[in-house]
Protein backbone atom coordinates (compact mmCIF):
# COMPACT_ATOMS: atom_id res chain seq x y z
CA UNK A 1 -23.63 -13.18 8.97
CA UNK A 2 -20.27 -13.98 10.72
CA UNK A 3 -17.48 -13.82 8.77
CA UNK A 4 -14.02 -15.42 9.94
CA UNK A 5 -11.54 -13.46 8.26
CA UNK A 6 -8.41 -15.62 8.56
CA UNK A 7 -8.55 -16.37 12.08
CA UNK A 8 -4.62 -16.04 12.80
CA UNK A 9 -2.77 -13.80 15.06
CA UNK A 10 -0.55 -11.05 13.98
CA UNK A 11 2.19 -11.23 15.88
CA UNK A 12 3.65 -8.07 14.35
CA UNK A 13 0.82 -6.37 15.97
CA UNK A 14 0.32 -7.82 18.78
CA UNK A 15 -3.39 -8.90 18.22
CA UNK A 16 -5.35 -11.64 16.89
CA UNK A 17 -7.84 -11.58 14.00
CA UNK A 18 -11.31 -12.24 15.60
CA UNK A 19 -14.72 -12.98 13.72
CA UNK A 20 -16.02 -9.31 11.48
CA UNK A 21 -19.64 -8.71 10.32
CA UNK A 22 -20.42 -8.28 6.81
CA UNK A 23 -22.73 -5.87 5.58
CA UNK A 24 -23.48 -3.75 2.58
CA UNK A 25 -22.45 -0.15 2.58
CA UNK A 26 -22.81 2.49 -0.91
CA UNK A 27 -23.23 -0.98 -2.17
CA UNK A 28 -19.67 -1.92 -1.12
CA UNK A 29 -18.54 -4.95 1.17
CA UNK A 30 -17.72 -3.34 4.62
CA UNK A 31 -16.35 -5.33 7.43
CA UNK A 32 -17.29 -4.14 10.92
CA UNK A 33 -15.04 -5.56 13.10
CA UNK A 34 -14.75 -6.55 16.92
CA UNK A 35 -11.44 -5.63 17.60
CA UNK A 36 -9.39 -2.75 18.84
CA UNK A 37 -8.77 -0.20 15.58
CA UNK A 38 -4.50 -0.23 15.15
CA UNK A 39 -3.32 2.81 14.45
CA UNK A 40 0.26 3.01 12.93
CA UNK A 41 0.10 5.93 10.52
CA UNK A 42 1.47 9.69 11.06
CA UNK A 43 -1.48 11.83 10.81
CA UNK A 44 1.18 14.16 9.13
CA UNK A 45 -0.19 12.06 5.86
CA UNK A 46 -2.86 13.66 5.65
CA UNK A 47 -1.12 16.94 5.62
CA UNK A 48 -2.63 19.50 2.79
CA UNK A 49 -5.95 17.13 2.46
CA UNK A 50 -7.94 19.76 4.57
CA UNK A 51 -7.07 22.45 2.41
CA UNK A 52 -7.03 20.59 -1.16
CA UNK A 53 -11.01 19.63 -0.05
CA UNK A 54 -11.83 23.18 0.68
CA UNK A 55 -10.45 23.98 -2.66
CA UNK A 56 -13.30 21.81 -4.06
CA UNK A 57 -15.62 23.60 -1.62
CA UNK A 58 -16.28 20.72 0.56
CA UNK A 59 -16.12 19.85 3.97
CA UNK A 60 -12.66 18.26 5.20
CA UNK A 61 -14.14 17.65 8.79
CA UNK A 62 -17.53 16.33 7.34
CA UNK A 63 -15.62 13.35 5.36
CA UNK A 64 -13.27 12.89 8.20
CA UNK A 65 -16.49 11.85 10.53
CA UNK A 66 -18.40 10.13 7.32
CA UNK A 67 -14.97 7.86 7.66
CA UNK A 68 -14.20 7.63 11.80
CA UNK A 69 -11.24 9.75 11.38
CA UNK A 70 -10.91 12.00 14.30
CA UNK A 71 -11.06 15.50 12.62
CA UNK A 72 -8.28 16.75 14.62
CA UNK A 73 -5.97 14.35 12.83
CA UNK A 74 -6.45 16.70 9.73
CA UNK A 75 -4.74 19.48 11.60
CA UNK A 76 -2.24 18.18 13.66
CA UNK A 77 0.90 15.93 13.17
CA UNK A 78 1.62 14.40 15.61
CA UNK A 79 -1.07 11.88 16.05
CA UNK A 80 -1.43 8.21 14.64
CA UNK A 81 -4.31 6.81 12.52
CA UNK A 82 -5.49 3.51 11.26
CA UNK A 83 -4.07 2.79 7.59
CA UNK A 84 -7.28 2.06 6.31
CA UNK A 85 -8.81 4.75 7.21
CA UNK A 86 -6.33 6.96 5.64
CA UNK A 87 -7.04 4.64 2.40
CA UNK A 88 -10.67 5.45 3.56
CA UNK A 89 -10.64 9.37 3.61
CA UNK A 90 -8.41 9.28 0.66
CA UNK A 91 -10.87 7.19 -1.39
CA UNK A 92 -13.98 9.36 0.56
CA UNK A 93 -12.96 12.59 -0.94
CA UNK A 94 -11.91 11.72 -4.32
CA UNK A 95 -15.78 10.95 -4.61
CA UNK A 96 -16.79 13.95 -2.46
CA UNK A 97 -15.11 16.30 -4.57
CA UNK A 98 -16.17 14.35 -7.83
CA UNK A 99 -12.29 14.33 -9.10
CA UNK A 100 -10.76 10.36 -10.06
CA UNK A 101 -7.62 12.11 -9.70
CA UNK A 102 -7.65 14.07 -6.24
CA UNK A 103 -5.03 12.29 -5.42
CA UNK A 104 -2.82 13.52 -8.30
CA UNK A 105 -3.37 17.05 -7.10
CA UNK A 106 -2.55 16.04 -3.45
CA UNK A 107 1.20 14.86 -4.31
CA UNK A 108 2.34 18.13 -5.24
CA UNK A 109 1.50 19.79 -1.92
CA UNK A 110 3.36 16.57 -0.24
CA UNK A 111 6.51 15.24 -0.31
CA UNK A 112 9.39 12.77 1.41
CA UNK A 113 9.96 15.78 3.82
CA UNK A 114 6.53 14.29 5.55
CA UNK A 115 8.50 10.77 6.19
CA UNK A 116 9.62 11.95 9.86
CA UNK A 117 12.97 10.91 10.39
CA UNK A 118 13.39 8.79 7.36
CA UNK A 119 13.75 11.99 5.77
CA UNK A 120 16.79 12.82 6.99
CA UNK A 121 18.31 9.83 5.60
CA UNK A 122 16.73 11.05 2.31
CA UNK A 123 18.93 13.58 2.19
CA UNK A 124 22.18 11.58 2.73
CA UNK A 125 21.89 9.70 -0.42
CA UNK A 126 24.21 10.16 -2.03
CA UNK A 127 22.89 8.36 -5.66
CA UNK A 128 19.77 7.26 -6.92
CA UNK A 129 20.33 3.70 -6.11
CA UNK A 130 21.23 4.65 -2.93
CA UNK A 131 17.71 6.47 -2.31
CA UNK A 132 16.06 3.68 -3.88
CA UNK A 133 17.44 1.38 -1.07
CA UNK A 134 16.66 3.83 1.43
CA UNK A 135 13.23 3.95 0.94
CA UNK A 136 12.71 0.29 0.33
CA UNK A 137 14.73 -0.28 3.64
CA UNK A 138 12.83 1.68 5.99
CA UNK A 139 9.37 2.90 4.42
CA UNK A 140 7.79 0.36 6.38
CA UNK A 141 9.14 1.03 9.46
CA UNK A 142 7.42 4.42 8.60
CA UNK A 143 4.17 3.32 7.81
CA UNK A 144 3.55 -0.34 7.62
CA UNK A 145 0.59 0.05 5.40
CA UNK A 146 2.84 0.49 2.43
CA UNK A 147 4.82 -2.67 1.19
CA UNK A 148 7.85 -1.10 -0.83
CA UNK A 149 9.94 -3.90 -2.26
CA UNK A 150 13.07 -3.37 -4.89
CA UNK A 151 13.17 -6.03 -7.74
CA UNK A 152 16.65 -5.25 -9.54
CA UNK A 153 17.35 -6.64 -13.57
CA UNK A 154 18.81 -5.98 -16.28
CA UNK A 155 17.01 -2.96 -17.26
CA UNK A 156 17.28 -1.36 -13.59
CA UNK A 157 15.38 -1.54 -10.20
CA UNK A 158 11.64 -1.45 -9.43
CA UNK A 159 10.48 -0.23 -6.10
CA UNK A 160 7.15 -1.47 -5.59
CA UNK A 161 4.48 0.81 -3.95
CA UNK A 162 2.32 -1.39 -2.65
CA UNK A 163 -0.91 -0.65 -0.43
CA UNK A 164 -0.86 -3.46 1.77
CA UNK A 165 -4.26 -4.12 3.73
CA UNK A 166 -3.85 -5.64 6.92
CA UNK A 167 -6.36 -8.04 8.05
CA UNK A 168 -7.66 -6.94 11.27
CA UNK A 169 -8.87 -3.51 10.08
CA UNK A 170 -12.06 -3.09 10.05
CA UNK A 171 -13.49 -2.81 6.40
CA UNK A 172 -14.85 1.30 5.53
CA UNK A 173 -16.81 2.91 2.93
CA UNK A 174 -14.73 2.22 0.33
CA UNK A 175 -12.77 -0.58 -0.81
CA UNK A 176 -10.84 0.36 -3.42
CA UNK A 177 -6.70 1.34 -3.16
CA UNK A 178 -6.59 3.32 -6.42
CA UNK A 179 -6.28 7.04 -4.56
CA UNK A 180 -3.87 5.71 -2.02
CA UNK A 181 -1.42 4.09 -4.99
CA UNK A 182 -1.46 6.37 -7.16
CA UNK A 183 -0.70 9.27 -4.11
CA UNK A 184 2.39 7.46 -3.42
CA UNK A 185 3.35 6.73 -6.80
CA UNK A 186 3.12 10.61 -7.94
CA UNK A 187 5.19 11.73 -4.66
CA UNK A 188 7.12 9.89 -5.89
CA UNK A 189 7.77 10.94 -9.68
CA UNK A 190 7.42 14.88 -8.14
CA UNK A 191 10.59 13.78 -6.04
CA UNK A 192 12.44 12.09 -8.32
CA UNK A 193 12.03 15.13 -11.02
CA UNK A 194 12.83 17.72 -7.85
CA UNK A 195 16.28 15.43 -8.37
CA UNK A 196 17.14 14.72 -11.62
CA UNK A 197 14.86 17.45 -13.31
CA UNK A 198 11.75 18.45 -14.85
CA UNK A 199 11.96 16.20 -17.63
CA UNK A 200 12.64 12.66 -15.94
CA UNK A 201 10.74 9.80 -17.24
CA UNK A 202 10.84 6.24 -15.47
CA UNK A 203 11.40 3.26 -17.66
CA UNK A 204 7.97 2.22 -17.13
CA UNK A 205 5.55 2.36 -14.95
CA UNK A 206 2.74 -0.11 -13.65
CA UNK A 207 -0.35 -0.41 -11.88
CA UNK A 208 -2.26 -3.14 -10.20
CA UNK A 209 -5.87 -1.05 -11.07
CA UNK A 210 -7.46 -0.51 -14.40
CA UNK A 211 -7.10 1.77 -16.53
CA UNK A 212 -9.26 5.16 -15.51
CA UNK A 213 -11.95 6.41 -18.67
CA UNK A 214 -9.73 9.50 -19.57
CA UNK A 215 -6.07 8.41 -18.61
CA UNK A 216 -4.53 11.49 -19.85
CA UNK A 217 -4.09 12.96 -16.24
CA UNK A 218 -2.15 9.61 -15.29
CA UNK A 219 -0.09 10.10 -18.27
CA UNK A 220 0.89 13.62 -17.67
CA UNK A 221 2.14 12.71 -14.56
CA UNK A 222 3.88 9.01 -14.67
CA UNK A 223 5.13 9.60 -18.61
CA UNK A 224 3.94 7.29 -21.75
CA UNK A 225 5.29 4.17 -20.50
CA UNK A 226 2.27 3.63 -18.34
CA UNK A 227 0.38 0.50 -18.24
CA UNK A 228 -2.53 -1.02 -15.83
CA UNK A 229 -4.22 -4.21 -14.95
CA UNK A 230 -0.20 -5.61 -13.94
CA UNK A 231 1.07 -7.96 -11.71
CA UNK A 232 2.36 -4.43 -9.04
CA UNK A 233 2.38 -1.42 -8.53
CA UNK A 234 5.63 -0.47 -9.22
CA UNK A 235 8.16 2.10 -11.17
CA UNK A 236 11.10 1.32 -12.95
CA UNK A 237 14.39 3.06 -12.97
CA UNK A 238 17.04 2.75 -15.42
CA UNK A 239 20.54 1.65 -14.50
CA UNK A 240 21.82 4.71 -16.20
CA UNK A 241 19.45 6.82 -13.90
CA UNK A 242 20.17 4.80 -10.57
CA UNK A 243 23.96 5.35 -11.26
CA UNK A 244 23.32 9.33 -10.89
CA UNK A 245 24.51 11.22 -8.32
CA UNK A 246 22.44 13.88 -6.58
CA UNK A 247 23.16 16.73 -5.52
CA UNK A 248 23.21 17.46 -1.82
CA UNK A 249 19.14 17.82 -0.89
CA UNK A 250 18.14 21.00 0.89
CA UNK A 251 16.04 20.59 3.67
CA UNK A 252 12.06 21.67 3.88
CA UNK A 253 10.34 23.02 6.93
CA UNK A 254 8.79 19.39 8.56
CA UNK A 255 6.88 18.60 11.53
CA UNK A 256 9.11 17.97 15.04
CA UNK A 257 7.50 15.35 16.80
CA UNK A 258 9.69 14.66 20.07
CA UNK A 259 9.38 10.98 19.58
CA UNK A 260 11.00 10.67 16.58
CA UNK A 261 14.73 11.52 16.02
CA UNK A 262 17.21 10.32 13.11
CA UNK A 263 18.84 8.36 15.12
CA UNK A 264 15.49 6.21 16.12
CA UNK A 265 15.17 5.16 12.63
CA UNK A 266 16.81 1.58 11.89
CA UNK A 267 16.15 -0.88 10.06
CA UNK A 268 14.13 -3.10 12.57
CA UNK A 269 11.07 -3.83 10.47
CA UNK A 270 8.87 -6.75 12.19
CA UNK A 271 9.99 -10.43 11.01
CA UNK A 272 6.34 -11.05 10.57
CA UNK A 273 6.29 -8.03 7.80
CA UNK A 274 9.47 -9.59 5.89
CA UNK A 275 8.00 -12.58 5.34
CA UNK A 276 4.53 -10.87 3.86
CA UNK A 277 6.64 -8.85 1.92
CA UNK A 278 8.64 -11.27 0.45
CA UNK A 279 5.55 -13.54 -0.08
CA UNK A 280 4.09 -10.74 -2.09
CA UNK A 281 6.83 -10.11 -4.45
CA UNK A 282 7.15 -14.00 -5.06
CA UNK A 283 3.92 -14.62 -5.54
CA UNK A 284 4.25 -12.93 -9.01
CA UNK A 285 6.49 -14.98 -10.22
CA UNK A 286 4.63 -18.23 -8.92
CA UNK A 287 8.18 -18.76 -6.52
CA UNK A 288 6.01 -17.71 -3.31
CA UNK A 289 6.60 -22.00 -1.74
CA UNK A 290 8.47 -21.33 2.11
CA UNK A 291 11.58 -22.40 0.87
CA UNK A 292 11.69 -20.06 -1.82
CA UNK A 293 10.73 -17.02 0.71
CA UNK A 294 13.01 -18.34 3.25
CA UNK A 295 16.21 -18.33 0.78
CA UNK A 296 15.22 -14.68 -0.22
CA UNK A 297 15.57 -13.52 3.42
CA UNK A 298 18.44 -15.26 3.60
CA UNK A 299 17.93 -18.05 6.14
CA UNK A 300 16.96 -21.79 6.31
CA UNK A 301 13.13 -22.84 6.04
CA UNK A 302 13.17 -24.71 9.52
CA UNK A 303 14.61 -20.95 11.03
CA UNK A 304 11.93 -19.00 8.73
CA UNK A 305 9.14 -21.30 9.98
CA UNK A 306 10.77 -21.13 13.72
CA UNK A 307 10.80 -17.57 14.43
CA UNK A 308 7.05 -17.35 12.60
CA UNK A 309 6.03 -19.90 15.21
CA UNK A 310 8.19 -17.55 18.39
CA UNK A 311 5.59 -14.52 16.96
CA UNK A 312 2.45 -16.73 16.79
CA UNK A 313 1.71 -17.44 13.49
CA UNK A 314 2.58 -19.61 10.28
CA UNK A 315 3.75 -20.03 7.10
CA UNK A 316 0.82 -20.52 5.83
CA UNK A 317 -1.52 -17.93 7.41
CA UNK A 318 0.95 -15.40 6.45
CA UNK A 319 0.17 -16.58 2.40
CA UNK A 320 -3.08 -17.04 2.69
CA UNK A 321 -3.56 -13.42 4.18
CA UNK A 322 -1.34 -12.31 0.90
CA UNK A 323 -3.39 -14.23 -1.21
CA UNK A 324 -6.89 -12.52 0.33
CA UNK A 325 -5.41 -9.51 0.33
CA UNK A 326 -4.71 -9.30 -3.54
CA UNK A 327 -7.73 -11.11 -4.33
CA UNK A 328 -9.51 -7.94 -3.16
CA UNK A 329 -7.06 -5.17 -4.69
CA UNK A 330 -7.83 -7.47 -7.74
CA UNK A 331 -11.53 -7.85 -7.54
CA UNK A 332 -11.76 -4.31 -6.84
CA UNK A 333 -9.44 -2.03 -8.91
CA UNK A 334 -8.60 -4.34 -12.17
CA UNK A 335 -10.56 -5.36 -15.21
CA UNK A 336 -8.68 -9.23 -14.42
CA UNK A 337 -10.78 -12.18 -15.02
CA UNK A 338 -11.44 -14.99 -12.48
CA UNK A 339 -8.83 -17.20 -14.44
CA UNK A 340 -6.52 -14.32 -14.61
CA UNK A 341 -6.64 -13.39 -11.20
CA UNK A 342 -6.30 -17.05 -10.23
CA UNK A 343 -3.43 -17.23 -12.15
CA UNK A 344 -1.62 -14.47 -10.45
CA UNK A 345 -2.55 -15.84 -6.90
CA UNK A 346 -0.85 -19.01 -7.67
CA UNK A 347 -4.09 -21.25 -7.82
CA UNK A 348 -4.07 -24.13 -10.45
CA UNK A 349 -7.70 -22.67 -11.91
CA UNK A 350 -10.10 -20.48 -11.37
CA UNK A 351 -11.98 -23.02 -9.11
CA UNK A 352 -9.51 -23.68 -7.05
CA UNK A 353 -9.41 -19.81 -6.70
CA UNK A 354 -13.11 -19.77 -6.04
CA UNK A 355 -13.23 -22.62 -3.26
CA UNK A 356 -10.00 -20.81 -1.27
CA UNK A 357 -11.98 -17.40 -1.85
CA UNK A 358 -15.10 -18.87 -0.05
CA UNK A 359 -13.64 -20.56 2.50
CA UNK A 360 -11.81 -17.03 4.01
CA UNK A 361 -15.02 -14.41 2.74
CA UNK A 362 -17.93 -16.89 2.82
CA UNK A 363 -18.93 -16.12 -0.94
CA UNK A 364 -17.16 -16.41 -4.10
CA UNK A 365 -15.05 -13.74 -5.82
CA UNK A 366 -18.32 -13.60 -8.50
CA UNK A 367 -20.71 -12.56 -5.62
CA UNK A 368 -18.32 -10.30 -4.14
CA UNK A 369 -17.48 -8.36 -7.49
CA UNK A 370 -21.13 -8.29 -8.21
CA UNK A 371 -22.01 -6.63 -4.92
CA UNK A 372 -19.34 -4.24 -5.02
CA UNK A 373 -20.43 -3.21 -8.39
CA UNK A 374 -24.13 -2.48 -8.22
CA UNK A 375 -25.34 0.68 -8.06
């Protein structure tokens, strides 16, 4: 059947959504879609996958084709890919190579050295908090498929690591964001330890995605103060820890790709991405209304909803896209009710929940987790 998937353009991208197909595929929803594949990912992510596979005894080159990833793109640098097909291969090898937590042993073999020229700017932090802002400034500008917010408090500051699904990608094998998450969550605990040492625990750390049968693995890695089925994906630092000073970072051998210099890298992430990402963060906290997004970047509502309208879109497309977006990280990766999950997204109850679900997907979030669950 035809499936309108939020029929808005994305300005940001220069497209506009257009009508998918839905199907069944491993017994998971897959969109097929009608428009161009995007690609704005370094194929330097993938770097180490090839090799990690082969460790399993596996073909890297068979799961790149099983997901319409180029091959080549395993090998080389210096290409781009479409996020969710990263997500896709990511997700594709973990069951593969029969190991929940492939993506665990990928993050040791990676590392911020991989983020082009945002590395550089890595290295000229000269504190934690510092670093934090770096990354939350210009990750996206990296790699738009991660949303990496900072929420500061009391206790310290929470960059979020969120694996933000953008709506006119085509829908793959898998659905789920779990392998994805949890690869740039462990980066970054192996990079913060690198830093401040081997024995560095964050204040806490959080998941979106339920908790795994045997969690030990998670635990080794991310400390005690672990917990899933959370409103983010996110780790805390202390204030104590974000007041550190770090020593001056050596450099690593990294990929020269003549594009990309230091002094390309600003902070010029699209307007259209701001607004998603602030509409995100609020959303948790049930302050996601315009004017509340619109006084956390820092303008007016009439300019927030003026330059949405100069790139083609609105407001309200923008949260509604949010809103399906988490639905399906939800409906996917946590154990979340339909009232819980309704709760989070803002709706009054779960049937106001189901009717907006419907309305964008053409089924309600019952059928949906149903299908994606059988087999």
């Amino acid at each position: 059947m035809d499936l309108p998937l939020l029929q808005r353009d994305i300005a940001s991208y220069g497209i506009v959504v257009s009508l998918a197909k839905l199907d069944i595929s491993r017994n998971n929803l897959r969109l097929k879609s009608n428009f161009p594949m995007i690609k704005n990912t370094p194929s330097r992510a993938l770097t180490g996958v090839a090799s990690l596979v082969e460790s399993y005894g596996y073909d890297p080159d068979d799961i790149a084709r099983r997901v319409d990833l180029e091959p080549s793109a395993l090998y080389r640098p210096d290409l781009l890919i479409e996020g969710g097909v990263f997500n896709d291969y990511l997700e594709e090898a973990a069951l593969v190579c029969g190991d929940r937590f492939f993506s665990l042993k990928l993050a040791p073999i990676q590392g911020w050295h991989l983020l082009g020229p945002m590395w550089q700017l890595i290295r000229q932090a000269k504190t934690v908090d510092e670093l934090l802002r770096v990354i939350a400034a210009h990750l996206e500008s990296y790699a738009s498929t991660i949303s990496s917010p900072l929420v500061e408090d009391e206790r310290g500051i929470s960059i979020s690591l969120e694996a933000r699904w953008d709506p006119h990608w085509r829908r793959g094998l898998n659905t789920s964001r779990v392998q994805v998450v949890e690869l740039a969550c462990a980066i970054f605990m192996h990079e913060m330890r690198r830093l401040l040492g081997t024995n560095w625990r964050p204040e806490l750390v959080q998941f979106r995605h339920s908790a795994p049968e045997n969690p030990r693995p998670l635990y080794k890695v991310f400390g005690e103060k672990l917990s899933f089925n959370q409103d983010a994906n996110a780790i805390l630092v202390s204030q104590a820890d974000c007041k550190r000073t770090i020593a001056p970072i050596p450099d690593r051998p990294t990929f020269a790709v003549q594009h990309e210099t230091p002094v390309d890298l600003k902070r010029n992430l699209p307007f259209v991405l701001e607004v998603d990402r602030a509409i995100r963060l609020l959303l948790n906290k049930d302050e996601a209304s315009v004017d509340s997004v619109a006084g956390a970047l820092g303008i007016s509502a009439r300019t927030l909803q003026h330059r949405l309208r100069e790139s083609d879109t609105t407001y309200q497309s923008l949260f509604d896209i949010a809103r399906v977006d988490l639905a399906l990280e939800y409906l996917n990766d946590s154990d979340l009710n339909m009232l819980a999950i309704s709760e989070r997204l803002g709706f009054t109850d779960a049937a106001a929940f189901s009717r907006f679900f419907k309305k964008h997907l053409k089924m309600s979030p019952r059928d949906y987790a149903k299908r994606i669950s059988q087999g």
